[in-house]
Protein backbone atom coordinates (compact mmCIF):
# COMPACT_ATOMS: atom_id res chain seq x y z
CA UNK A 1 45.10 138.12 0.01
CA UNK A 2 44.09 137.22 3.21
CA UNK A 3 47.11 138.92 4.87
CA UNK A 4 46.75 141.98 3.09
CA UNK A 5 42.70 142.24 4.21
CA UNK A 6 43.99 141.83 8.32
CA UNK A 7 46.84 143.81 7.55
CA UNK A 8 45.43 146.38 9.54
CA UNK A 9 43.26 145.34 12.27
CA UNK A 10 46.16 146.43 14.93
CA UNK A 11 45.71 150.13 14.01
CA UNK A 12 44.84 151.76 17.42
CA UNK A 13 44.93 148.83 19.38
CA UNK A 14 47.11 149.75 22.33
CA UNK A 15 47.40 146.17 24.17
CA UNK A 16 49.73 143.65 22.14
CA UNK A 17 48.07 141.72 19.33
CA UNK A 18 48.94 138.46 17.73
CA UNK A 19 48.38 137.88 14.43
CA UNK A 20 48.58 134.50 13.01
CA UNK A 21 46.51 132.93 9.86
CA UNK A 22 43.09 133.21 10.36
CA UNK A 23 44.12 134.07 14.68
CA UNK A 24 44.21 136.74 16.25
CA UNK A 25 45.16 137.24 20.95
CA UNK A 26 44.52 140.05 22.09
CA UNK A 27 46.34 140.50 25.75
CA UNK A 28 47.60 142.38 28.56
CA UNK A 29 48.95 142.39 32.19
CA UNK A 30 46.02 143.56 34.21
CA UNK A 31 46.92 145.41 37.91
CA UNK A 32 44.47 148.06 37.83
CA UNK A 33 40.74 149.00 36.92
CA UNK A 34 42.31 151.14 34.21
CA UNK A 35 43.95 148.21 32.24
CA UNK A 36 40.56 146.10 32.49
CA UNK A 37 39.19 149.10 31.02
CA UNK A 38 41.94 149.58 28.40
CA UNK A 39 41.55 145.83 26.92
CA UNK A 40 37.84 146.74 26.78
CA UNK A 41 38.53 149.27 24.61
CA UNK A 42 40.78 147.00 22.26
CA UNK A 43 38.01 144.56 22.18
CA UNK A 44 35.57 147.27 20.96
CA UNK A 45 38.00 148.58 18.68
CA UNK A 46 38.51 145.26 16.93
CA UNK A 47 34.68 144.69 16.70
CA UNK A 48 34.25 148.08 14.95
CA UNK A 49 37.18 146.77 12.30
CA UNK A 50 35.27 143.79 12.03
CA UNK A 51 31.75 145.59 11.36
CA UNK A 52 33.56 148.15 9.33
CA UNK A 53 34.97 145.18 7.09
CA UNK A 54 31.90 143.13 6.83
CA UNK A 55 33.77 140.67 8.67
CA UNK A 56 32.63 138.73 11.63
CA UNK A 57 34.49 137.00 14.55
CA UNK A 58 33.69 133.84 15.73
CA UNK A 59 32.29 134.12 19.11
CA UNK A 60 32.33 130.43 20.07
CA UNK A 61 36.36 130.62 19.69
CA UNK A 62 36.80 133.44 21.90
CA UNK A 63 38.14 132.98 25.50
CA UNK A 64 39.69 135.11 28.09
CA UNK A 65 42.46 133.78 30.28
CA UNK A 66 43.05 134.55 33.73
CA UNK A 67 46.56 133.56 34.89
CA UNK A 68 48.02 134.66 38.54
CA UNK A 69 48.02 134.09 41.97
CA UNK A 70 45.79 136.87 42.66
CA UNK A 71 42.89 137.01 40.45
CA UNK A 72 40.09 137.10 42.81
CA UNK A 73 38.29 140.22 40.56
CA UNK A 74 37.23 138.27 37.28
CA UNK A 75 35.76 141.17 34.83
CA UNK A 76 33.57 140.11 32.33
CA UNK A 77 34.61 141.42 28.89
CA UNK A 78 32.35 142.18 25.70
């Protein structure tokens, strides 16, 4: 039933999104401003399906990732 509730929640979502169980990765290859401000607009996406659904995300679990070589601009995501 579960399934069928998050069955969804990648409607819209332009970045890729990985759905497993009760998990959910939202990611991207960030070169320019415009993809930081693309995955902000995923992440505000999926908290309007979660308000929208009465269903809340648990903010201790979620993490962003920086992996590179050149990752000396660190955006801060909400």
């Amino acid at each position: 039933m579960f399934l069928i509730f998050i069955n969804d929640m990648d409607c819209g979502i332009t970045n890729w999104l990985l759905k497993f169980a009760d998990d959910a990765k939202l990611f991207r290859k960030v070169q320019l401003d415009l993809d930081n401000i693309t995955l902000q607009e995923d992440l505000q996406r999926l908290f309007d399906w979660a308000i929208e659904r009465q269903m809340e995300f648990n903010i201790d679990k979620c993490k962003v990732m920086h992996i590179g070589y050149s990752n000396n601009k660190k955006p801060s995501y909400r």
